[in-house]
Protein backbone atom coordinates (compact mmCIF):
# COMPACT_ATOMS: atom_id res chain seq x y z
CA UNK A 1 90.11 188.48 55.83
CA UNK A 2 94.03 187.48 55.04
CA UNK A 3 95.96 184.93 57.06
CA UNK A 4 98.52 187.42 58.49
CA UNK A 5 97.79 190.76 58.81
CA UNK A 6 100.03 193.92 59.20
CA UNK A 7 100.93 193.40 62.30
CA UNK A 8 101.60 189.82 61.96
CA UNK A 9 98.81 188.36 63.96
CA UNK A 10 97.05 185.07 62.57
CA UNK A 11 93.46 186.18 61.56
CA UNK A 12 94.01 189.14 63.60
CA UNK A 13 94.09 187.63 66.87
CA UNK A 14 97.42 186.15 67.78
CA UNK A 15 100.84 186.40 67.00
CA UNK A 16 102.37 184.27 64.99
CA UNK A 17 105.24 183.48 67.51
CA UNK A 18 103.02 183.07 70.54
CA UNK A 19 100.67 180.75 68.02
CA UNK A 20 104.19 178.29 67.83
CA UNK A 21 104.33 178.12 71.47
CA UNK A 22 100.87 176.88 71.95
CA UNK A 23 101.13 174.49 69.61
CA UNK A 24 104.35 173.44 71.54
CA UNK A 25 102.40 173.46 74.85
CA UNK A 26 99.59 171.42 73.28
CA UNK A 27 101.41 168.95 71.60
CA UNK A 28 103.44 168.37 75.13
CA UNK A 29 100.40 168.14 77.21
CA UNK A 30 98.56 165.89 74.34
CA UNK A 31 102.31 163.58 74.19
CA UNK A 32 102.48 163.32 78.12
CA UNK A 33 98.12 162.62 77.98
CA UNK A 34 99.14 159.76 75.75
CA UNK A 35 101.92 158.53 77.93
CA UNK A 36 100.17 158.10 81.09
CA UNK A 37 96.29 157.73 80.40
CA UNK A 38 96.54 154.99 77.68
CA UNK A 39 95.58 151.53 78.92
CA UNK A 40 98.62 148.91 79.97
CA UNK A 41 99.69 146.29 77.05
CA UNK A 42 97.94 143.32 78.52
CA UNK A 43 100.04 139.98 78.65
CA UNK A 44 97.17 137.28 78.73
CA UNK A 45 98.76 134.53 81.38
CA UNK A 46 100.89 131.45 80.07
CA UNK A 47 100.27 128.38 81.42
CA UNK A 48 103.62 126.73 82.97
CA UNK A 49 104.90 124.16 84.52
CA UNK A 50 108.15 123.45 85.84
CA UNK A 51 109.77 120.40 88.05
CA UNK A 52 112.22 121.43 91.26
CA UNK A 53 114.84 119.41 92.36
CA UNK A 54 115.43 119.78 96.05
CA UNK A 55 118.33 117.81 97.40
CA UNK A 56 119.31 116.12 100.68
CA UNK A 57 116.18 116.23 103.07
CA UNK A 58 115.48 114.77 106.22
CA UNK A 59 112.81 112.28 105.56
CA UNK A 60 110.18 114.76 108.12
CA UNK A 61 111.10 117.53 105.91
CA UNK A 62 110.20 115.53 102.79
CA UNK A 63 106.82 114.11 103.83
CA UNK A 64 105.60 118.06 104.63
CA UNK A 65 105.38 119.18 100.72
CA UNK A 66 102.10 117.69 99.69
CA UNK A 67 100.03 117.80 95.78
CA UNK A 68 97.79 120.87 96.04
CA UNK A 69 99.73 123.11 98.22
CA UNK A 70 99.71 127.29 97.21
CA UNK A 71 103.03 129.18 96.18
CA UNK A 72 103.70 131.94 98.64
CA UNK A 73 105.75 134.91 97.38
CA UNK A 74 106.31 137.61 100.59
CA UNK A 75 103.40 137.56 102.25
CA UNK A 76 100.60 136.58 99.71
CA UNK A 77 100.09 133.82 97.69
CA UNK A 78 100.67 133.46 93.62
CA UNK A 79 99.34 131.30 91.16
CA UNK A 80 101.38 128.29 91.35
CA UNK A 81 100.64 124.87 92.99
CA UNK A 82 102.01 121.36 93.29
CA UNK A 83 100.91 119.63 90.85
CA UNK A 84 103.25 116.65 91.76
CA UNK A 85 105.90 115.07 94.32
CA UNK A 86 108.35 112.48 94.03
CA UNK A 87 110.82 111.56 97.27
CA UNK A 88 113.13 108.94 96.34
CA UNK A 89 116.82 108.82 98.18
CA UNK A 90 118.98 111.54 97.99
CA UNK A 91 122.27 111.06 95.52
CA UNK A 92 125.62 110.86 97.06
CA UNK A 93 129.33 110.25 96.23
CA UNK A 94 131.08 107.37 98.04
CA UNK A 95 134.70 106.06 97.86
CA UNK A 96 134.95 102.48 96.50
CA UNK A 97 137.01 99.67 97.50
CA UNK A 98 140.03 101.01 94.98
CA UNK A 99 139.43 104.79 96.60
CA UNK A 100 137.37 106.11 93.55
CA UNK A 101 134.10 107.42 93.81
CA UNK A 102 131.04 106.62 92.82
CA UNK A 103 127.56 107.87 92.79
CA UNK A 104 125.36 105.99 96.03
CA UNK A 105 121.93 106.26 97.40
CA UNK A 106 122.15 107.92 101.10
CA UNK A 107 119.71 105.54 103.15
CA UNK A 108 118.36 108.31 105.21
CA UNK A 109 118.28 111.79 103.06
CA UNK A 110 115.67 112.24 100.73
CA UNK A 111 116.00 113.96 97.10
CA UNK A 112 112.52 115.78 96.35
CA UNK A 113 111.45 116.15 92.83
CA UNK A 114 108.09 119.37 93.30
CA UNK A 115 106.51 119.81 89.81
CA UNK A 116 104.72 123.38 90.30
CA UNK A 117 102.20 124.37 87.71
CA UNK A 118 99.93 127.78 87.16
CA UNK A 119 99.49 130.67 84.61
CA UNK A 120 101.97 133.83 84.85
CA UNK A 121 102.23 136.40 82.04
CA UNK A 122 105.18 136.78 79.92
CA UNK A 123 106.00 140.03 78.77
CA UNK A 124 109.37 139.73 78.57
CA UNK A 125 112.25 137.36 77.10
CA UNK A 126 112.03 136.13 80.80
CA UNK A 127 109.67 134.47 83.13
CA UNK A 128 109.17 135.50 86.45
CA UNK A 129 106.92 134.67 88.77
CA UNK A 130 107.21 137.42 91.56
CA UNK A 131 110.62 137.93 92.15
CA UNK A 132 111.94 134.83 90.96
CA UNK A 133 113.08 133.87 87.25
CA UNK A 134 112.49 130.51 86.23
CA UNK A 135 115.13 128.91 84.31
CA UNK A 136 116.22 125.05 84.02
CA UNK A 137 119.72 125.84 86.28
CA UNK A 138 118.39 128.39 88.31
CA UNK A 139 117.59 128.01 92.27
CA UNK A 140 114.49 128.21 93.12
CA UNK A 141 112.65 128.70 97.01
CA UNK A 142 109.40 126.21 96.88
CA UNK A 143 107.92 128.02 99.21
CA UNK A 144 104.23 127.82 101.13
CA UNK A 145 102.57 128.96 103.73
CA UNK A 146 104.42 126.24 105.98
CA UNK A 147 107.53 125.25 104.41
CA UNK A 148 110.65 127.14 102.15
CA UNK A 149 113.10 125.02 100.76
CA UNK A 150 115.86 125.67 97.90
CA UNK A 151 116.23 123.76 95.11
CA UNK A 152 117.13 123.68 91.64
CA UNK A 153 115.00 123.88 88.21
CA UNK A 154 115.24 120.84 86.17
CA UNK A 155 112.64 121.01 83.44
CA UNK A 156 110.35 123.49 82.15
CA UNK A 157 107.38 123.38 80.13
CA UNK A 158 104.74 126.22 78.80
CA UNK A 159 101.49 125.73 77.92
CA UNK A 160 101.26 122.11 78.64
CA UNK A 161 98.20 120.19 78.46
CA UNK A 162 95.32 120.11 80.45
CA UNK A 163 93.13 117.63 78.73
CA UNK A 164 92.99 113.64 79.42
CA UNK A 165 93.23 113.07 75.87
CA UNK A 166 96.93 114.53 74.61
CA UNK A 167 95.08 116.62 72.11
């Protein structure tokens, strides 16, 4: 039995034309398979950490952000928690006896210094954790199921330690 025959059907049994558009129509349906049934690249989850600076609080406001409190990102909560919080008083600029300023301690507003730590993936040349990136310079909402507040990233670390010992 030849390959073509007279009429120009493979093996007899289909055109040679009609054979190139099936093999079109597979190779679309097997590309577009491919595309959509194949399992998701998996990002296994970074650990981070990453201190907020949150400026100029009442002293009640302060005192409400406690070690151990969830992240909240809409309505459901992420992987983050406080890990640490340090209130000490809140920077200010003052004029001096010549009319300069200078850099004061206000007696009553409180700076708040949130250290937030978890494990987000990183799939990307950015980290986000929900819709948020998290950049030293960037603002950042510290926000729970009872409090929001603004502040600013100051330091960020990835994969820090867990153990006691600093191995």
């Amino acid at each position: 039995m030849r390959l073509l025959d007279e009429k120009g059907k493979i093996f007899g049994l289909i055109n040679v034309i009609d054979a190139v558009i099936l093999l079109v129509i597979l190779m679309l349906a097997g590309g577009a398979a491919y595309k959509f049934l194949r399992p998701a690249a998996v990002t296994p989850p970074t650990g981070i950490e990453f201190t907020v600076r949150i400026p100029a609080l009442p002293p009640e406001s302060a005192s409400v952000v406690k070690v151990g409190d969830r992240m909240v990102a809409g309505a459901s909560y992420i992987g983050l928690t406080v890990k640490d919080v340090t209130v000490e008083p809140a920077l200010t600029t003052e004029p001096d006896a010549a009319g300069q300023k200078v850099l004061a301690r206000d007696p009553y507003f409180k700076d708040l210094l949130v250290t937030l730590e978890g494990k987000v993936p990183i799939p990307t040349a950015q980290i986000k954790i929900s819709t948020q990136e998290v950049r030293v310079g960037r603002d950042y909402f510290v926000k729970s199921l009872t409090y929001e507040f603004r502040g600013t990233i100051i330091k960020v670390t990835l994969n820090p330690r867990t153990d006691k010992t600093g191995r």
